[in-house]
N, C-alpha and C. Protein backbone atom coordinates (compact mmCIF):
# COMPACT_ATOMS: atom_id res chain seq x y z
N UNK A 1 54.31 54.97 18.42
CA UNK A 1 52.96 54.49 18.19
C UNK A 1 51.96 55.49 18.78
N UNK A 2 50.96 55.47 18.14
CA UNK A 2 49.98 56.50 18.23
C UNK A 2 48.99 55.77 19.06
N UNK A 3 49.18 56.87 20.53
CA UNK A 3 47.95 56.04 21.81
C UNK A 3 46.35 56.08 21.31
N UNK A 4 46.80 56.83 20.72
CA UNK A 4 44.83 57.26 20.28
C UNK A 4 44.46 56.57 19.00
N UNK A 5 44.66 55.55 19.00
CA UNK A 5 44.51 54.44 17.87
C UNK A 5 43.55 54.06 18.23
N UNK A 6 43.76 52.92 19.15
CA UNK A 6 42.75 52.02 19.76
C UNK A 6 41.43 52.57 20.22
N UNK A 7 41.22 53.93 20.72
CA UNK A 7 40.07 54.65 20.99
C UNK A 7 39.37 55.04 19.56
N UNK A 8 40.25 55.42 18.41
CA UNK A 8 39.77 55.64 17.03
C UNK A 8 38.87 54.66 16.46
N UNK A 9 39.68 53.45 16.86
CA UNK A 9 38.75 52.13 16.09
C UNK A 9 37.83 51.78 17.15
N UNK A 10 38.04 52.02 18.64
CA UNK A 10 36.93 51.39 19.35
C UNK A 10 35.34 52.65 18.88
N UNK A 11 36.00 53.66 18.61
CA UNK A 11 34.84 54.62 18.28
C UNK A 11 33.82 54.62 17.07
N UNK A 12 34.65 54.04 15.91
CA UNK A 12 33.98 53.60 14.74
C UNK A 12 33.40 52.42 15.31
N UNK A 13 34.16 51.20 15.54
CA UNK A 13 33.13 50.46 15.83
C UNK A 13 31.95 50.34 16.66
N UNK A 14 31.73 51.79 17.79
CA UNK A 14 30.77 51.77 18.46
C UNK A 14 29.57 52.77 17.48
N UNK A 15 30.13 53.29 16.73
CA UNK A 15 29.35 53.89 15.52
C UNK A 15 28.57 52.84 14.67
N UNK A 16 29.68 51.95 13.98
CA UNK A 16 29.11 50.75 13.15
C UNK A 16 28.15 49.89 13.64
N UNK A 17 28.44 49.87 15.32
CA UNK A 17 27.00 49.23 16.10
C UNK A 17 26.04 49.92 16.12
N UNK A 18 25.85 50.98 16.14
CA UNK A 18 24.56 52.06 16.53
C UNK A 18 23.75 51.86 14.98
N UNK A 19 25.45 52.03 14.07
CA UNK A 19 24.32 52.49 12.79
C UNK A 19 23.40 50.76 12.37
N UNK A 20 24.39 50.01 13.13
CA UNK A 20 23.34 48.41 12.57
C UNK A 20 22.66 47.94 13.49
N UNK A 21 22.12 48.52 14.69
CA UNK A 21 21.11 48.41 15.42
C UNK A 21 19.68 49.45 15.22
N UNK A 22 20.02 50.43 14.35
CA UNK A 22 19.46 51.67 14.03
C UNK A 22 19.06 50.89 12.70
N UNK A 23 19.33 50.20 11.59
CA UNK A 23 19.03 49.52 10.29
C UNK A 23 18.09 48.78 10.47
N UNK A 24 18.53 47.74 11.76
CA UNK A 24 17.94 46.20 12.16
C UNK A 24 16.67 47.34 12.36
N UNK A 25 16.20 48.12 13.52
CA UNK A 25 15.11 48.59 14.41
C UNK A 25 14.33 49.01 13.05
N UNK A 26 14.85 49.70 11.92
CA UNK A 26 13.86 49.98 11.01
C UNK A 26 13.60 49.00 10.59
N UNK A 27 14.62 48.07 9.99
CA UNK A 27 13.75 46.58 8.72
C UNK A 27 12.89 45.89 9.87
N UNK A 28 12.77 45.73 11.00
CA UNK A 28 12.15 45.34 11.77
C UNK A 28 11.08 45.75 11.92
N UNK A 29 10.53 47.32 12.00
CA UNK A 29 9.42 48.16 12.08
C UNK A 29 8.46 47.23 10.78
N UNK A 30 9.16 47.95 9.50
CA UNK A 30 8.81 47.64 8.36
C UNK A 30 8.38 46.19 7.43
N UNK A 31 8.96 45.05 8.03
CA UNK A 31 8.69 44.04 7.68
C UNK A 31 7.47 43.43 8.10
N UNK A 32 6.68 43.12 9.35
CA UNK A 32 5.79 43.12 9.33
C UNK A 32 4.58 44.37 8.76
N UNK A 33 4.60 45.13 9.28
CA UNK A 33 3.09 45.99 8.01
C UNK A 33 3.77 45.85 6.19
N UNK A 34 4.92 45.92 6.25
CA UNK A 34 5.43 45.33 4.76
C UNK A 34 4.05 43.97 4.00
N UNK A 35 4.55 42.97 4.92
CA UNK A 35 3.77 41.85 4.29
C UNK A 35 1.89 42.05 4.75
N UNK A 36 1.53 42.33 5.92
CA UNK A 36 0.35 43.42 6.09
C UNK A 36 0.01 44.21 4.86
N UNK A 37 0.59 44.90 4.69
CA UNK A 37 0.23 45.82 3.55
C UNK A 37 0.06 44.82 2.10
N UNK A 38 0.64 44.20 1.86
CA UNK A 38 1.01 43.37 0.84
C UNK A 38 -1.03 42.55 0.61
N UNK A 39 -1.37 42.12 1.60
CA UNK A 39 -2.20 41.48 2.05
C UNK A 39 -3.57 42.12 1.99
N UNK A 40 -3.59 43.43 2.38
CA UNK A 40 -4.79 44.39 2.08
C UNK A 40 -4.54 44.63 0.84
N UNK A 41 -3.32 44.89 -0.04
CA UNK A 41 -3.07 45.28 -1.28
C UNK A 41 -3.78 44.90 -2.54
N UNK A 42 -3.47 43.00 -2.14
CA UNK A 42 -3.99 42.42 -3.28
C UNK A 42 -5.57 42.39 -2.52
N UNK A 43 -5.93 42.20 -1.43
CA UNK A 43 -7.44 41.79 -1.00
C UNK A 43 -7.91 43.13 -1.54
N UNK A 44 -7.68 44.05 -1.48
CA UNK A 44 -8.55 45.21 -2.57
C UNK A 44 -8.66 45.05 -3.90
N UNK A 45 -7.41 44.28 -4.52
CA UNK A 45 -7.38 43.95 -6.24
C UNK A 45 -8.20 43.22 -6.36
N UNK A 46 -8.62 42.29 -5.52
CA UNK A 46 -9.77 41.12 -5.79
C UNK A 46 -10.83 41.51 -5.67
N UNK A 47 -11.07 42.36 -4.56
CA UNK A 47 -12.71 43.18 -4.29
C UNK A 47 -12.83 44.21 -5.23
N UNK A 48 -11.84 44.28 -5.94
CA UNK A 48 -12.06 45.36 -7.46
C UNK A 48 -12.58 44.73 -8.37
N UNK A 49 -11.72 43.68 -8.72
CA UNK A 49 -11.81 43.15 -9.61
C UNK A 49 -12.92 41.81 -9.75
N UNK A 50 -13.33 41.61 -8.83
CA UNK A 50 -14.92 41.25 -8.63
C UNK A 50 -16.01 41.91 -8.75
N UNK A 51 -16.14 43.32 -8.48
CA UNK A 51 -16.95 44.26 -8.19
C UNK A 51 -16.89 44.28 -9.88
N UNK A 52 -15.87 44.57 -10.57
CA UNK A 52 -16.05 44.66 -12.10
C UNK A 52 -16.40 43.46 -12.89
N UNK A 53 -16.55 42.56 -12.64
CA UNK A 53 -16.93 41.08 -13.17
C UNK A 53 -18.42 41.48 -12.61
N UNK A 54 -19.00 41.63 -11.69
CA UNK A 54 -20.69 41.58 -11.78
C UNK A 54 -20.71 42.66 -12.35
N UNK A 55 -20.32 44.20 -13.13
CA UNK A 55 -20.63 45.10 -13.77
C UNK A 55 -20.76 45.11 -15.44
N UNK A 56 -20.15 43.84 -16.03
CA UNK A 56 -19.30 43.27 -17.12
C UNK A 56 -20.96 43.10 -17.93
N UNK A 57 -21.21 44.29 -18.99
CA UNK A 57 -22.44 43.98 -19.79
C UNK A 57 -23.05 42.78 -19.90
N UNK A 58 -23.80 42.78 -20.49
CA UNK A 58 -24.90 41.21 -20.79
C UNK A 58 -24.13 40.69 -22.15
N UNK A 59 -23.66 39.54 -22.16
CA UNK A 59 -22.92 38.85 -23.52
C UNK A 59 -24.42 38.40 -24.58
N UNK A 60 -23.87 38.88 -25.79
CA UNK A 60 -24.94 38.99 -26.86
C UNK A 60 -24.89 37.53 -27.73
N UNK A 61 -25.54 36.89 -28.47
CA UNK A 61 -25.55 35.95 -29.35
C UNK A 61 -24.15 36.12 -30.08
N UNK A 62 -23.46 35.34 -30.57
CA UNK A 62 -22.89 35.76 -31.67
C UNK A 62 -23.55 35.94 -33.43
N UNK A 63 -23.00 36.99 -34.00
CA UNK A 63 -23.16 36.95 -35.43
C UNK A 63 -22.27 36.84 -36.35
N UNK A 64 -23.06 35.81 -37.30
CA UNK A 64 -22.13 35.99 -38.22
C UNK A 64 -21.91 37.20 -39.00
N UNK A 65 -20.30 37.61 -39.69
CA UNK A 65 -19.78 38.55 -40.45
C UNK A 65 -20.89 38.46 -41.78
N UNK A 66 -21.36 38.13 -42.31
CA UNK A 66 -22.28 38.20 -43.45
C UNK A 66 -23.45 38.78 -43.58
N UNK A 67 -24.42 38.63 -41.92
CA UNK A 67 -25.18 38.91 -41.87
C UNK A 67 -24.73 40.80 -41.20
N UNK A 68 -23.47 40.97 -40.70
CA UNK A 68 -23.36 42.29 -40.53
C UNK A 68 -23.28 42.95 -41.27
N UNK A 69 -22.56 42.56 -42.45
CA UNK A 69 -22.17 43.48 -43.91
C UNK A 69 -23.61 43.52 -44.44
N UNK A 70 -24.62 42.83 -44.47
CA UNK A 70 -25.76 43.31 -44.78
C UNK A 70 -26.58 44.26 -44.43
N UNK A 71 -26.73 44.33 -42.80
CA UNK A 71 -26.83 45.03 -41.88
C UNK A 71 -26.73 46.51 -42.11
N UNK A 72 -25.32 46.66 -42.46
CA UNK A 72 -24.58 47.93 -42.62
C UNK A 72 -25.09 48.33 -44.12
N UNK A 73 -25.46 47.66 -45.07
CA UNK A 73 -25.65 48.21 -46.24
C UNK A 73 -26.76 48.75 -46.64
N UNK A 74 -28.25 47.88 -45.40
CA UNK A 74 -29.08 48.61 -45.46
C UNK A 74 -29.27 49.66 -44.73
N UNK A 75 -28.35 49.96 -43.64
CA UNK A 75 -28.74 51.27 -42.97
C UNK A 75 -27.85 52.33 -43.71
N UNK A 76 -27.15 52.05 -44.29
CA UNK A 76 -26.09 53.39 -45.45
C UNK A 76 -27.15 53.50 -46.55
């Protein structure tokens, strides 16, 4: 039996800890300004998209199609 077994696997598994304490520390960083970010994201889509609703031309009467084809025939 091979003595240097048990040091092989105790070594990966002290690897497999580092690398999932090293995973956890990032999704951890990232999850809060994640949903932060998320939050300024859309609050800018709305302050856009408001800002373009008071820019939105003046709405005209409607006309009828009959009176346009006339329209057009006297200015041709």
């Amino acid at each position: 039996m091979n003595p240097y077994v048990n040091e092989d696997v105790m070594w990966q598994r002290l690897k497999d800890m580092q690398m999932e304490a090293e995973n956890r520390r990032r999704l951890g960083r990232r999850s809060a300004p994640s949903m932060l970010g998320w939050i300024k994201f859309l609050g800018a889509r709305a302050w856009l998209l408001a800002g373009l609703a008071t820019l939105r031309p003046p709405r005209h009467k409607w006309t009828d199609g009959a009176h346009d084809g006339d329209a057009r025939s006297h200015v041709a």
